[in-house]
PDB file of N, CA and C in Angstrom:
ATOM      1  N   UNK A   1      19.498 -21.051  36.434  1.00  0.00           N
ATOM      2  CA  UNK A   1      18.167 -21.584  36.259  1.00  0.00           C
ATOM      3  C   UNK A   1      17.867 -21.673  34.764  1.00  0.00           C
ATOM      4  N   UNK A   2      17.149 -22.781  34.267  1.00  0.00           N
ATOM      5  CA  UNK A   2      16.803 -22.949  33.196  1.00  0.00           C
ATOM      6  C   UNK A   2      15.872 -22.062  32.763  1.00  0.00           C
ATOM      7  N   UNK A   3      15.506 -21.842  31.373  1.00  0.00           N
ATOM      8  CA  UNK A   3      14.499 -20.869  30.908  1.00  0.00           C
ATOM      9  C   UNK A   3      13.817 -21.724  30.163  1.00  0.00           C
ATOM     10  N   UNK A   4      11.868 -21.143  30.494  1.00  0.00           N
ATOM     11  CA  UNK A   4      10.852 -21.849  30.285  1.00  0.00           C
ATOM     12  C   UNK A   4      10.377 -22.099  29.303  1.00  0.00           C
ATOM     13  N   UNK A   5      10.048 -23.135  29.058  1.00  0.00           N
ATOM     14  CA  UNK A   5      10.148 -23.492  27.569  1.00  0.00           C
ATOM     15  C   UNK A   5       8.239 -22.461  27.574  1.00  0.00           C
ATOM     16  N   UNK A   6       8.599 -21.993  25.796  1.00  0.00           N
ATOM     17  CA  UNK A   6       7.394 -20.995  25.483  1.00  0.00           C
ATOM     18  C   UNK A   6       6.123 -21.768  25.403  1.00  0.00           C
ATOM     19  N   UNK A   7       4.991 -20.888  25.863  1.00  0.00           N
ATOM     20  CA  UNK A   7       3.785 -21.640  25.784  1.00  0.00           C
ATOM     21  C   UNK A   7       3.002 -21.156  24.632  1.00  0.00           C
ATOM     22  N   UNK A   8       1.618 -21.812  24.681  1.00  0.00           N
ATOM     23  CA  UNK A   8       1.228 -21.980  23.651  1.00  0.00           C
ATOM     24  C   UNK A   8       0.310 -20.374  23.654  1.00  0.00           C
ATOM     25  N   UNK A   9      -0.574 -20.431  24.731  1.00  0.00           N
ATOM     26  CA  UNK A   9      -1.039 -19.224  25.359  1.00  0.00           C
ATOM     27  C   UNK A   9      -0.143 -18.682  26.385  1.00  0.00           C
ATOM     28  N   UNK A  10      -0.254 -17.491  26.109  1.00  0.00           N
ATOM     29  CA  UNK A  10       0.091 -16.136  26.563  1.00  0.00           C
ATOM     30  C   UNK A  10      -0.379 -16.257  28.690  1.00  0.00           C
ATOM     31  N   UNK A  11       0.911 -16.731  29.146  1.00  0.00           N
ATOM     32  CA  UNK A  11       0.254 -16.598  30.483  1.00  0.00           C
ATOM     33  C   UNK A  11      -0.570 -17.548  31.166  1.00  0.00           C
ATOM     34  N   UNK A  12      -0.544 -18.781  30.325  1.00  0.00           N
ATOM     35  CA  UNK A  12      -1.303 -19.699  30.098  1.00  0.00           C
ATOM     36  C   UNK A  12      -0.888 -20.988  31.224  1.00  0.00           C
ATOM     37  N   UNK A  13      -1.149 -22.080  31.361  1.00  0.00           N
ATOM     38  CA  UNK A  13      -0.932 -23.091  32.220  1.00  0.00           C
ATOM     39  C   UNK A  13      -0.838 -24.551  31.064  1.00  0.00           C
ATOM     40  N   UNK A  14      -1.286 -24.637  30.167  1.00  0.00           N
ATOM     41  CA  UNK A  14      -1.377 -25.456  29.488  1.00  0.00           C
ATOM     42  C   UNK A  14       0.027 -26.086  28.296  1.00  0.00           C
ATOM     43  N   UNK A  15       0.315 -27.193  28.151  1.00  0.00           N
ATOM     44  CA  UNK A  15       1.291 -26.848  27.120  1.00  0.00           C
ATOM     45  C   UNK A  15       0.746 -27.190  26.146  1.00  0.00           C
ATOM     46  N   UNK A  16       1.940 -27.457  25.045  1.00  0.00           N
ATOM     47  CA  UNK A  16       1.109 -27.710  23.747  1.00  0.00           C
ATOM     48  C   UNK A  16       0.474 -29.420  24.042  1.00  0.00           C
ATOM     49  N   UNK A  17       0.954 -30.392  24.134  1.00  0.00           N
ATOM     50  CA  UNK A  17       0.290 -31.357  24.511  1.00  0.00           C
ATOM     51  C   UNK A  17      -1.082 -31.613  24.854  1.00  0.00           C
ATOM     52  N   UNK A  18      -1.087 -30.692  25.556  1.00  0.00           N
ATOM     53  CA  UNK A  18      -2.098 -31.060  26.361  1.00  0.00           C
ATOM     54  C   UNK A  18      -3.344 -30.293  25.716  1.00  0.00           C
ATOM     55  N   UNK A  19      -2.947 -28.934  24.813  1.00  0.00           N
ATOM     56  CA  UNK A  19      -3.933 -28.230  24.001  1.00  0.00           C
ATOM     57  C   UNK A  19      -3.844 -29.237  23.042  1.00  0.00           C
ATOM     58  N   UNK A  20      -3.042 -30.174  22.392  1.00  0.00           N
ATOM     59  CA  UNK A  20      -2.983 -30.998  20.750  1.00  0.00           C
ATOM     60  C   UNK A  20      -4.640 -31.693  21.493  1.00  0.00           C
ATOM     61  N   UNK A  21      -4.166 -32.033  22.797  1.00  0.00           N
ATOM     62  CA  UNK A  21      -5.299 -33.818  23.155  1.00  0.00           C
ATOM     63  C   UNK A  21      -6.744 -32.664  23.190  1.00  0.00           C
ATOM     64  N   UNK A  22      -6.792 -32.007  23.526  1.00  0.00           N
ATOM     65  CA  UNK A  22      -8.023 -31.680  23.596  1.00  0.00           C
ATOM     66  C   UNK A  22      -8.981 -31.373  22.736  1.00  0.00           C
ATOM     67  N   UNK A  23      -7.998 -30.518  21.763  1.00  0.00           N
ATOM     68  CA  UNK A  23      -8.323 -30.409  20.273  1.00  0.00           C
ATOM     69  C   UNK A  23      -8.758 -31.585  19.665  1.00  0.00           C
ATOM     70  N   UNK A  24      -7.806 -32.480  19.505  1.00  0.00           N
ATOM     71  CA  UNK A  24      -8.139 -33.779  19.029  1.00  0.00           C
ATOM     72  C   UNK A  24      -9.229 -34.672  19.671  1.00  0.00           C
ATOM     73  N   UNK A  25      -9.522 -34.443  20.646  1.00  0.00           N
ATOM     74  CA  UNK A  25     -10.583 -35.389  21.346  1.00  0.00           C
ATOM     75  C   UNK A  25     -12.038 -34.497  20.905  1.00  0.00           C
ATOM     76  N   UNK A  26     -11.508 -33.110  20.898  1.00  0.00           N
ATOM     77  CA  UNK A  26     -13.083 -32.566  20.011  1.00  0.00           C
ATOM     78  C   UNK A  26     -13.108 -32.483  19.103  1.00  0.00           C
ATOM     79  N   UNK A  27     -12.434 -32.523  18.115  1.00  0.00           N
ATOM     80  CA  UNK A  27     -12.997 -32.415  16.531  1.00  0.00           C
ATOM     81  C   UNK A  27     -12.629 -33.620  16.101  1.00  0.00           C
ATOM     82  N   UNK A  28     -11.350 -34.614  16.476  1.00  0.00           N
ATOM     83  CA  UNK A  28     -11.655 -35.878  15.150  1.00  0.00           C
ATOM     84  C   UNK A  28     -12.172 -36.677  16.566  1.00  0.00           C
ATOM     85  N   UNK A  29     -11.939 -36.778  17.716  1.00  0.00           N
ATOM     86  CA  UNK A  29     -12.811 -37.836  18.033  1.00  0.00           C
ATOM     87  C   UNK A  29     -14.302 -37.644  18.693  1.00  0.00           C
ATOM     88  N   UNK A  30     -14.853 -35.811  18.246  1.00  0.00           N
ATOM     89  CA  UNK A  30     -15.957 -36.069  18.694  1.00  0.00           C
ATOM     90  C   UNK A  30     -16.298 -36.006  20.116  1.00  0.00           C
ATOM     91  N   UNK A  31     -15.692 -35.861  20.766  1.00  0.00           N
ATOM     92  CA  UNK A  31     -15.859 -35.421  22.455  1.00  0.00           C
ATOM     93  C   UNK A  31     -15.922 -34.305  22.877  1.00  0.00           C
ATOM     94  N   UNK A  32     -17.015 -33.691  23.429  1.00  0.00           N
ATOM     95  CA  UNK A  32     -17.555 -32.637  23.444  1.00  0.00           C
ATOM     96  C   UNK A  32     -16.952 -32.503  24.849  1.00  0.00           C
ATOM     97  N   UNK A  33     -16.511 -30.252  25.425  1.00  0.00           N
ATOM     98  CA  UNK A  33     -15.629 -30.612  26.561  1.00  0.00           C
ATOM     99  C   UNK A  33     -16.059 -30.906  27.704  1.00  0.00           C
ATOM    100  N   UNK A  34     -17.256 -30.702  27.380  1.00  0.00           N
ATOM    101  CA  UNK A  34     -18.431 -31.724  29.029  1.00  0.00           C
ATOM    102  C   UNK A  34     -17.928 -33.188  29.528  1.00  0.00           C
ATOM    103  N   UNK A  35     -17.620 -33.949  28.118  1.00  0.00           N
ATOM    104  CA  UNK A  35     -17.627 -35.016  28.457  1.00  0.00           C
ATOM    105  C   UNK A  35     -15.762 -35.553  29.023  1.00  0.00           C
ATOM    106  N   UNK A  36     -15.195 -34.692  28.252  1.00  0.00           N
ATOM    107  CA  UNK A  36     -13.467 -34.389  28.591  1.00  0.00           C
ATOM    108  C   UNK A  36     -13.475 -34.214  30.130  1.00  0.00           C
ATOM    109  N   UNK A  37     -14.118 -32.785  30.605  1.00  0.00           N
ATOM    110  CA  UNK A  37     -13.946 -33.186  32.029  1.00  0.00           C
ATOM    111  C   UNK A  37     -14.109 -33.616  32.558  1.00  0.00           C
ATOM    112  N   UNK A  38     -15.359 -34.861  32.710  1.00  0.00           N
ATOM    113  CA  UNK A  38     -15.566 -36.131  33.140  1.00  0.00           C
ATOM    114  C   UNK A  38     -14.697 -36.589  33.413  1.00  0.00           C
ATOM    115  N   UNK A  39     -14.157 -37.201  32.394  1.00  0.00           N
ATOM    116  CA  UNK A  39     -12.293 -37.993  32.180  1.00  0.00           C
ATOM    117  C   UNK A  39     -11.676 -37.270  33.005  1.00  0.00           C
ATOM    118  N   UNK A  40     -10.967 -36.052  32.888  1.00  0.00           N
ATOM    119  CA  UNK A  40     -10.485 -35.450  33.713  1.00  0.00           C
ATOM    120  C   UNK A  40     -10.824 -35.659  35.242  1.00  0.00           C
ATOM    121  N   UNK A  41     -12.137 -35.399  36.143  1.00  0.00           N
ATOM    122  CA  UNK A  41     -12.688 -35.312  37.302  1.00  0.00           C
ATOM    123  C   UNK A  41     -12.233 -36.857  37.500  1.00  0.00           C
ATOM    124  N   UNK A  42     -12.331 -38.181  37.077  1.00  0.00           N
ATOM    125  CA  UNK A  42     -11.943 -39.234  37.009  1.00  0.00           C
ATOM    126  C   UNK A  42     -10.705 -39.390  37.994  1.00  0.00           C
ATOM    127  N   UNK A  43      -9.613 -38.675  37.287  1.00  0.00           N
ATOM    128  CA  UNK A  43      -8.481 -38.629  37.648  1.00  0.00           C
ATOM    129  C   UNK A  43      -8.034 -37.786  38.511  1.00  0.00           C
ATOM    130  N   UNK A  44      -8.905 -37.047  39.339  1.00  0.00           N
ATOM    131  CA  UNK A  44      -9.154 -36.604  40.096  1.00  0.00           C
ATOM    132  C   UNK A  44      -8.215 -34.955  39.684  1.00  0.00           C
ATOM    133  N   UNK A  45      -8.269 -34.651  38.254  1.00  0.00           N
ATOM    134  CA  UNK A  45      -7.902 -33.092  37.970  1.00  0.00           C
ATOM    135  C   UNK A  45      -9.204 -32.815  38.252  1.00  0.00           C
ATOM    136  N   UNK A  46      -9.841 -31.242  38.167  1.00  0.00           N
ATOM    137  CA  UNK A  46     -10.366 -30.550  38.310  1.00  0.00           C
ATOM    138  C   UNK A  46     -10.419 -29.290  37.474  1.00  0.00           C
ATOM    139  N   UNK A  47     -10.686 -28.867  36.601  1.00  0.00           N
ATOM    140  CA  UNK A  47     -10.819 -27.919  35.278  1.00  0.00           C
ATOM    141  C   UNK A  47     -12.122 -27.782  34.992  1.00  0.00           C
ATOM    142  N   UNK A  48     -12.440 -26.310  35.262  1.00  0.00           N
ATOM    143  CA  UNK A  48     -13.712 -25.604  35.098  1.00  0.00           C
ATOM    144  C   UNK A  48     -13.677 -25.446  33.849  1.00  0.00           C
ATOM    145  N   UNK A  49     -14.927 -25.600  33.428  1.00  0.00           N
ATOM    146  CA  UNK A  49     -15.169 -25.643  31.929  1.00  0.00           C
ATOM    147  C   UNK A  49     -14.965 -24.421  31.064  1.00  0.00           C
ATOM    148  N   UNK A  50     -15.128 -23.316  31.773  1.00  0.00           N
ATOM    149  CA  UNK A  50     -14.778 -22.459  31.433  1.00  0.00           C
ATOM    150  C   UNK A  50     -13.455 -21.860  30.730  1.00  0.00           C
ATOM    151  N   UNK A  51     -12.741 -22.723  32.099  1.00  0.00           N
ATOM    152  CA  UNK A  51     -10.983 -22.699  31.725  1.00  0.00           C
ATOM    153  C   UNK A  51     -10.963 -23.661  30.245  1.00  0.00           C
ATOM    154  N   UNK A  52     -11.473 -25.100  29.644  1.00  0.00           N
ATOM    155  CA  UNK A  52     -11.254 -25.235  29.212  1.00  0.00           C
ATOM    156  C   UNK A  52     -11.608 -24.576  27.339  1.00  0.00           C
ATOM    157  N   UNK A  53     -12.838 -24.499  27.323  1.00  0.00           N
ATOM    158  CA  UNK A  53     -13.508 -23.252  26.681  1.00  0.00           C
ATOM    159  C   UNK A  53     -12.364 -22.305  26.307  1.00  0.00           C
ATOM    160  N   UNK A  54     -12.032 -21.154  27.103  1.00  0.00           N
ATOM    161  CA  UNK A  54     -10.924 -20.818  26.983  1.00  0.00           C
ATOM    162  C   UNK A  54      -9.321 -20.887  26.133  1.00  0.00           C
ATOM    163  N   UNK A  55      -9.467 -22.221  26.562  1.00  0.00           N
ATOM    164  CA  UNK A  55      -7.814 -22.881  26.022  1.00  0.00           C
ATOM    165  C   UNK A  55      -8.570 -23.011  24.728  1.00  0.00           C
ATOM    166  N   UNK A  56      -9.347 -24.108  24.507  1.00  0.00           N
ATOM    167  CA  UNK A  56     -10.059 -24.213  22.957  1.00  0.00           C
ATOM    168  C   UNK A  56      -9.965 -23.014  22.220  1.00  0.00           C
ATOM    169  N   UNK A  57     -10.902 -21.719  22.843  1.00  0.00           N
ATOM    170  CA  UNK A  57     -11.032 -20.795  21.812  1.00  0.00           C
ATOM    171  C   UNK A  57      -9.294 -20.070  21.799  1.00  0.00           C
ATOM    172  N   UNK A  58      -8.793 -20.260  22.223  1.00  0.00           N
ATOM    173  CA  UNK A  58      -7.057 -19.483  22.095  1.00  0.00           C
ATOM    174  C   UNK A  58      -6.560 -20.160  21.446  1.00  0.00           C
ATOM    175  N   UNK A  59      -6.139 -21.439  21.385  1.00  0.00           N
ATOM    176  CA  UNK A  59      -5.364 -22.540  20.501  1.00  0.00           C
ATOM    177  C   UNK A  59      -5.805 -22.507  19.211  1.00  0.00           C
ATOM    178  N   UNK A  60      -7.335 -22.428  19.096  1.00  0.00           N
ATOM    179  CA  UNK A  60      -7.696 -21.924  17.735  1.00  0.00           C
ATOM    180  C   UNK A  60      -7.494 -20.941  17.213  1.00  0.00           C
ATOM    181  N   UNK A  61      -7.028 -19.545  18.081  1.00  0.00           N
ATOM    182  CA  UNK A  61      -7.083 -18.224  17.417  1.00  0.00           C
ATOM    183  C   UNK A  61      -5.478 -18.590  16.584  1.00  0.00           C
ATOM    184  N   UNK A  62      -4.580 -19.310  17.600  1.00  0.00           N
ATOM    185  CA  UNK A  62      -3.006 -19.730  17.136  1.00  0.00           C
ATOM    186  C   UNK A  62      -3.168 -20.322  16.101  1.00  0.00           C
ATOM    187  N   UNK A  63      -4.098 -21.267  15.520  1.00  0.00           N
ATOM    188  CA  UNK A  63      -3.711 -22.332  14.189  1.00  0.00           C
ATOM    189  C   UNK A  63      -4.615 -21.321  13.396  1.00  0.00           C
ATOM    190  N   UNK A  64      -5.660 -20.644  13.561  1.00  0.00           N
ATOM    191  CA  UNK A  64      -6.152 -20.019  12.472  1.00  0.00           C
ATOM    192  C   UNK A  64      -4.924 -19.375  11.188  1.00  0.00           C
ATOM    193  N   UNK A  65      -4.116 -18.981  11.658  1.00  0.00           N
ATOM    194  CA  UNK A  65      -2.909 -19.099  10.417  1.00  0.00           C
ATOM    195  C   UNK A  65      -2.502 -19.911   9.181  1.00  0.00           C
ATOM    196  N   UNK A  66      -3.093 -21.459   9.779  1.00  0.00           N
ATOM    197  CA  UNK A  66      -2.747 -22.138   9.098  1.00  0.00           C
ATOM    198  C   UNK A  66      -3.590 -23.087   8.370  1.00  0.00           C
ATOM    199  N   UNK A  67      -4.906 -22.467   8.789  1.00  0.00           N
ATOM    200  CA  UNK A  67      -6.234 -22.847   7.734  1.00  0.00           C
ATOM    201  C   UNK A  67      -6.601 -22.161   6.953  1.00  0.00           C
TER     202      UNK A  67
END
C-alpha cells in the first residue's frame, strides 16, 4: 500500500489545494467564508462553517513562519 501523502493539518481532511483556494478566495479575492460556502452548497458539498473557520485559522498558524 502506498503511503499518504502529508497533510497540511494535523488529522485534517483538507489538502493543500484546497487550503491555497480558500485562502486565496479570502484575502486577494475578497470572499468572505459565508459566501465560499454558498459556492460550495452549489455543488452540492456541504462544509459547516465552522469546519471551514477552522482550516483558515490552522493554515494560517502554518504560514505564520513565513510572514
Amino acid at each position: 500500500m502506498a503511503e499518504l501523502p502529508e497533510r497540511v493539518i494535523d488529522e485534517g481532511i483538507p489538502g493543500a489545494g484546497l487550503l491555497a483556494m480558500i485562502l486565496t478566495h479570502k484575502y486577494m479575492d475578497h470572499l468572505p467564508l459565508y459566501r465560499q460556502k454558498q459556492i460550495f452548497a452549489r455543488e452540492n458539498i456541504q462544509i459547516p462553517s465552522s469546519t471551514t473557520e477552522g482550516w483558515t485559522k490552522q493554515a494560517l498558524e502554518k504560514l505564520d513562519p513565513l510572514l
